[in-house]
C-alpha atoms as a PDB file:
ATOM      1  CA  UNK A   1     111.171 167.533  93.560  1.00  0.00           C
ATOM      2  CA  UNK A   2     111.351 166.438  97.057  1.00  0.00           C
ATOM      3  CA  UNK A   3     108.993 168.405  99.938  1.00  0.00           C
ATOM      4  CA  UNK A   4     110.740 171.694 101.357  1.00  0.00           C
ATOM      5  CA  UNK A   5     111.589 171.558 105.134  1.00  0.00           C
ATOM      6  CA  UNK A   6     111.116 174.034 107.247  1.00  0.00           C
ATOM      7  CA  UNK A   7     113.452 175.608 109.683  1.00  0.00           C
ATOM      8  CA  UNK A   8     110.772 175.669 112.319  1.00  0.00           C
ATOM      9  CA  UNK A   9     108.036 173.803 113.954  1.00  0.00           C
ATOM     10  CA  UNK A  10     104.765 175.670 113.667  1.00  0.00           C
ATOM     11  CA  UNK A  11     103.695 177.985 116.184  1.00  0.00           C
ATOM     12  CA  UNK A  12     100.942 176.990 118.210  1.00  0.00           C
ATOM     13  CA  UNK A  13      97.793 178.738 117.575  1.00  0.00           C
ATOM     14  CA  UNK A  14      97.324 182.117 118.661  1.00  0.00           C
ATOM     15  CA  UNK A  15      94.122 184.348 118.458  1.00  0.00           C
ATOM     16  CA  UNK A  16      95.632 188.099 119.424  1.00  0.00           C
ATOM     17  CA  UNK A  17      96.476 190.463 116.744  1.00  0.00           C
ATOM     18  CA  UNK A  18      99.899 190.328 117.886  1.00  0.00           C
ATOM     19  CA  UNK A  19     100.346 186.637 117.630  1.00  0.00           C
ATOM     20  CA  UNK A  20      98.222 186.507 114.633  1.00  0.00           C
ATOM     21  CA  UNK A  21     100.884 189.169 113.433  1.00  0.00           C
ATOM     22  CA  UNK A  22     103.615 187.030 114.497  1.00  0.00           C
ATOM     23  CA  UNK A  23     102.370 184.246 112.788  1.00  0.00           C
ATOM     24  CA  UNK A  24     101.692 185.599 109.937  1.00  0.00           C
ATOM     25  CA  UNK A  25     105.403 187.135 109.897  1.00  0.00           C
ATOM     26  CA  UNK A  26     106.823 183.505 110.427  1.00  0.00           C
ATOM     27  CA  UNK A  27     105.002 181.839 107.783  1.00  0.00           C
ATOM     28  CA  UNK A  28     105.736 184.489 105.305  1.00  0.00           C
ATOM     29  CA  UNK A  29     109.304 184.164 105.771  1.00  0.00           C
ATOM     30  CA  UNK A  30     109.277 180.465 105.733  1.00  0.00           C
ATOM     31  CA  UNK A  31     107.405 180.941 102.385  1.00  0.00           C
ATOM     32  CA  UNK A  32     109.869 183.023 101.770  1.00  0.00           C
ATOM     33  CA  UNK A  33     112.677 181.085 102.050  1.00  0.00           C
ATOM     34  CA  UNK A  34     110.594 177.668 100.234  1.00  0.00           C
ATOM     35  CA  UNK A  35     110.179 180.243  96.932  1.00  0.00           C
ATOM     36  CA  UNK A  36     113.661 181.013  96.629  1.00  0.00           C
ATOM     37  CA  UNK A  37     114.934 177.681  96.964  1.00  0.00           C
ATOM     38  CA  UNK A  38     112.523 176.834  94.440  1.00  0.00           C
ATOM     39  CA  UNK A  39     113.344 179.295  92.017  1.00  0.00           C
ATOM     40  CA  UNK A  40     116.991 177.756  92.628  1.00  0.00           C
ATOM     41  CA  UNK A  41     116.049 174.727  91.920  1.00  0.00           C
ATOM     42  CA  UNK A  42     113.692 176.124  88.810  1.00  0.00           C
ATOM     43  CA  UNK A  43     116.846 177.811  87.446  1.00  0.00           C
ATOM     44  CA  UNK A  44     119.666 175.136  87.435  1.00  0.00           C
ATOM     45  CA  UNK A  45     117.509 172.565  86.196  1.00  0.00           C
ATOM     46  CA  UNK A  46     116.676 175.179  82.997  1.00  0.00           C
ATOM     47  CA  UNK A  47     120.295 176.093  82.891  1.00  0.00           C
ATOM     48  CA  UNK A  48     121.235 172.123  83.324  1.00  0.00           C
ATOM     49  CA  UNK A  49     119.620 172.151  79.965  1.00  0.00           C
ATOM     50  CA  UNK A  50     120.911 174.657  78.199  1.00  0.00           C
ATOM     51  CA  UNK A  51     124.209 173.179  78.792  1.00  0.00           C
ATOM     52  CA  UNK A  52     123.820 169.951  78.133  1.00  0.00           C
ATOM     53  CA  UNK A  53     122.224 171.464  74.631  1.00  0.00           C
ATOM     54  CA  UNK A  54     124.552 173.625  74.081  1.00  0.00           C
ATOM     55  CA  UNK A  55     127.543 171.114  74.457  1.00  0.00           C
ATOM     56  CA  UNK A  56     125.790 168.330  72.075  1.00  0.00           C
ATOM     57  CA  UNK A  57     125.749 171.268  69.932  1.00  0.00           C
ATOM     58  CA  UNK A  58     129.194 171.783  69.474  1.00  0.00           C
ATOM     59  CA  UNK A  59     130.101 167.821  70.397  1.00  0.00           C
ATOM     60  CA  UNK A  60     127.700 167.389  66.875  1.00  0.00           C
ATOM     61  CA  UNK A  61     129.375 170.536  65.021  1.00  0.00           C
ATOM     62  CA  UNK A  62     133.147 169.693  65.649  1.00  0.00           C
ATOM     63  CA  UNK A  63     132.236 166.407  64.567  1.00  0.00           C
ATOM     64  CA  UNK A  64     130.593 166.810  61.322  1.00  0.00           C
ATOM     65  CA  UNK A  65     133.073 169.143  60.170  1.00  0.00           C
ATOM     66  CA  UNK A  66     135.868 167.177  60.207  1.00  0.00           C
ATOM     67  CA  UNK A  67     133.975 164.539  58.385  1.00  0.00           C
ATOM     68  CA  UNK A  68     132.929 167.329  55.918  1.00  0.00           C
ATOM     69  CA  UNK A  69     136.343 168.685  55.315  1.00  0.00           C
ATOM     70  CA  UNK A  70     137.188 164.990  54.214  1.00  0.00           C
ATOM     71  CA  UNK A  71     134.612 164.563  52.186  1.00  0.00           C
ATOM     72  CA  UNK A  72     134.665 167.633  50.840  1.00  0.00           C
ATOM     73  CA  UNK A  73     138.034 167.210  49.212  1.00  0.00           C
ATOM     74  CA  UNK A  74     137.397 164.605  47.539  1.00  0.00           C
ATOM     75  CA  UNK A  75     134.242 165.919  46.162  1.00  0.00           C
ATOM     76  CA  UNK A  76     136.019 169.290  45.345  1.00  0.00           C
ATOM     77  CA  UNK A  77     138.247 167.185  43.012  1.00  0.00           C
ATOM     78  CA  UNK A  78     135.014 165.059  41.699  1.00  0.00           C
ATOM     79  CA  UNK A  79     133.828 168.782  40.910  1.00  0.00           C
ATOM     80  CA  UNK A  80     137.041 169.837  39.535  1.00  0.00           C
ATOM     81  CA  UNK A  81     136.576 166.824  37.497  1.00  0.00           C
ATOM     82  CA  UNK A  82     133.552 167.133  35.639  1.00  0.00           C
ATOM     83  CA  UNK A  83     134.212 170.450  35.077  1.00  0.00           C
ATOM     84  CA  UNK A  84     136.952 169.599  33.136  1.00  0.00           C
ATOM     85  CA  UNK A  85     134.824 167.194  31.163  1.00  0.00           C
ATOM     86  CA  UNK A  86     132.017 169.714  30.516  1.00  0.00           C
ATOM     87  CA  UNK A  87     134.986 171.683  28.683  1.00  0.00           C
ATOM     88  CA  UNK A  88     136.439 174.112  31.354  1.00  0.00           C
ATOM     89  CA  UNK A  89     139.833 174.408  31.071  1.00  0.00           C
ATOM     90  CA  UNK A  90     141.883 172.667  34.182  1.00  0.00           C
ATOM     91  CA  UNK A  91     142.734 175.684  35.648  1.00  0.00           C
ATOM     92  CA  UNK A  92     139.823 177.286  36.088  1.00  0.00           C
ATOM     93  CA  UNK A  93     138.211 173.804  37.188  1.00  0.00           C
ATOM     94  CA  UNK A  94     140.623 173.929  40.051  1.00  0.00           C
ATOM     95  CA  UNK A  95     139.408 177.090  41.868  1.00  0.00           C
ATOM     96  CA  UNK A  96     135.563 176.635  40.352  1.00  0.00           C
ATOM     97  CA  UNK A  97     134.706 173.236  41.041  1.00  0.00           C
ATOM     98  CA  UNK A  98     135.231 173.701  45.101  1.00  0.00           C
ATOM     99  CA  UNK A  99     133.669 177.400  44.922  1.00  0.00           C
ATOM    100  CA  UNK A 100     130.361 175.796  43.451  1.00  0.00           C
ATOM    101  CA  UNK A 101     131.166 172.986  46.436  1.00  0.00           C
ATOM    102  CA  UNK A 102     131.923 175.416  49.243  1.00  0.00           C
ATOM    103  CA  UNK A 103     128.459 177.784  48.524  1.00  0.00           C
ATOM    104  CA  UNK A 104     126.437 174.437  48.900  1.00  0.00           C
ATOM    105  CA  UNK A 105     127.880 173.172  51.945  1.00  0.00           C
ATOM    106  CA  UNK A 106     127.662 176.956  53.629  1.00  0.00           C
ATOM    107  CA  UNK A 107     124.009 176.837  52.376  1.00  0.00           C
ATOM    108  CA  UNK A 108     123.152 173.382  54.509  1.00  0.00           C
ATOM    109  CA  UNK A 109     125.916 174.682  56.926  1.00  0.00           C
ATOM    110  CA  UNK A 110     122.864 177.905  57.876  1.00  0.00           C
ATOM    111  CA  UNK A 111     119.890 175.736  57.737  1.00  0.00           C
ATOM    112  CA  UNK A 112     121.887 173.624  60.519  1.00  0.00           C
ATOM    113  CA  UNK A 113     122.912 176.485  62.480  1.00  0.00           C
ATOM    114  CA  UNK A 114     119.177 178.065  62.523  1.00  0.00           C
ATOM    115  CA  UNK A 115     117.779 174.638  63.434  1.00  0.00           C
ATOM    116  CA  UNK A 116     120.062 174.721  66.776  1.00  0.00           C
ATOM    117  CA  UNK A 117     119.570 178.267  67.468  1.00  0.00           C
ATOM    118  CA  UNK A 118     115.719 177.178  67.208  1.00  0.00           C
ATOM    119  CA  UNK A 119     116.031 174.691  69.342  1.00  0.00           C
ATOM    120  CA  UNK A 120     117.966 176.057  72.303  1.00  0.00           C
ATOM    121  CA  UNK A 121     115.822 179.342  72.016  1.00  0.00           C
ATOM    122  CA  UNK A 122     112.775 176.684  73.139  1.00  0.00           C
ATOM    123  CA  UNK A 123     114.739 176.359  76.739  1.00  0.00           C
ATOM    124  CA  UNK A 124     113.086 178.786  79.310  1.00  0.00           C
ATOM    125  CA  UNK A 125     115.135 179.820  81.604  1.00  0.00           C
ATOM    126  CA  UNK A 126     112.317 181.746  83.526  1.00  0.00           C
ATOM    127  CA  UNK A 127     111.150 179.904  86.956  1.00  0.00           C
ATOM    128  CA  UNK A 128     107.574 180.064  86.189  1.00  0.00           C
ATOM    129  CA  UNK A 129     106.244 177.955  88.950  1.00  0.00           C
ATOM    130  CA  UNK A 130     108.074 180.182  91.490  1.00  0.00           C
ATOM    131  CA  UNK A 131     106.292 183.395  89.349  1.00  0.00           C
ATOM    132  CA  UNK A 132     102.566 181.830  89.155  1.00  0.00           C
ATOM    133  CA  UNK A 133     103.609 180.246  93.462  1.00  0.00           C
ATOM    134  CA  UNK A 134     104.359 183.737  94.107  1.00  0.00           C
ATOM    135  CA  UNK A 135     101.921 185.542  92.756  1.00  0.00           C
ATOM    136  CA  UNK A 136      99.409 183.198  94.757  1.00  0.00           C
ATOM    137  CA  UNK A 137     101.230 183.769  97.729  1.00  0.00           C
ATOM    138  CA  UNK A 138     101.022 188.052  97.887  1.00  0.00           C
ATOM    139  CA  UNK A 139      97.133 186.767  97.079  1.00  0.00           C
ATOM    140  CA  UNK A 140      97.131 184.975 100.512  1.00  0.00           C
ATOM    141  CA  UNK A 141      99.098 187.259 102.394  1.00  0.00           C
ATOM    142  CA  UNK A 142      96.886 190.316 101.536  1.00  0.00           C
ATOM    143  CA  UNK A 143      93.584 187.622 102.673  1.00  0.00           C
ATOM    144  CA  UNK A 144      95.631 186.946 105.551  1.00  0.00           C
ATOM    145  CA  UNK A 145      96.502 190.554 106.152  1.00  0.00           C
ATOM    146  CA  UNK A 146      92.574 192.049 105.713  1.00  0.00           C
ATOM    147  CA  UNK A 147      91.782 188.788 107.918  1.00  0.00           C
ATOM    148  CA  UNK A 148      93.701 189.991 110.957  1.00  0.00           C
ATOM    149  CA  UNK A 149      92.479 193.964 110.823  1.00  0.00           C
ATOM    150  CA  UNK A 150      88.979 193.157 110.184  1.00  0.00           C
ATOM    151  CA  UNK A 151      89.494 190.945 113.826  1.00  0.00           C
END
């Protein structure tokens, strides 16, 4: 991530409470201003990722279903088939051989749909570096604060 620039040169030193004050108002906004682009920046890059998951996701799905549904008629018949020769009559090898079919492929169908929803659950879309910056910056500006009455 490239350096943050800042909107204004820094003040030149100052050592009375109201420039100290001053100072210390000018650096917290420009602090400010340097978190919230970075929790911009934090939060497209996380979302970047969710949608690029989220599209191979259905890209993938869309895909392997309309491979399935071929292959899954011909297996349906296979099914259908067999049946037939096991001694099930042809009618009720019709309807029973791509029922048995069908509550396989919905079975694999879940474990692939879990797997994703695993996956994409992994993405965080909290900016934690702007959180644990943040945190360190109320830390400094409370030093910086107790600095300037104890003066």
């Amino acid at each position: 991530m490239p350096p943050m620039k800042t909107d204004s040169p820094p003040p030149p030193p100052t050592t009375t409470i109201p420039g100290l004050l001053h100072s210390l108002r000018d650096d917290t906004t420009a602090l400010l201003r340097q978190q919230v682009e970075l929790a911009k920046a934090e939060i497209k890059e996380s979302t970047m990722e969710l949608i690029q998951g989220v599209i191979a996701v259905a890209i993938g799905g869309a895909l392997a279903l309309a491979g399935l549904l071929l292959i899954l008629m011909a297996v349906g018949d296979l099914v259908a088939v067999a049946l037939v020769n096991l001694g099930v009559s042809a009618n009720t090898a019709l309807w029973l051989g791509p029922l048995l079919l069908g509550a396989v492929v919905a079975l694999i169908g879940w474990v692939v749909f879990a797997k994703a929803r695993t996956a994409l659950s992994a993405v965080n879309l909290i900016p934690t570096e702007t959180v644990e910056s943040l945190k360190d910056n109320k830390q400094w500006a409370k030093e910086k604060i107790q600095s300037s009455n104890e003066s």
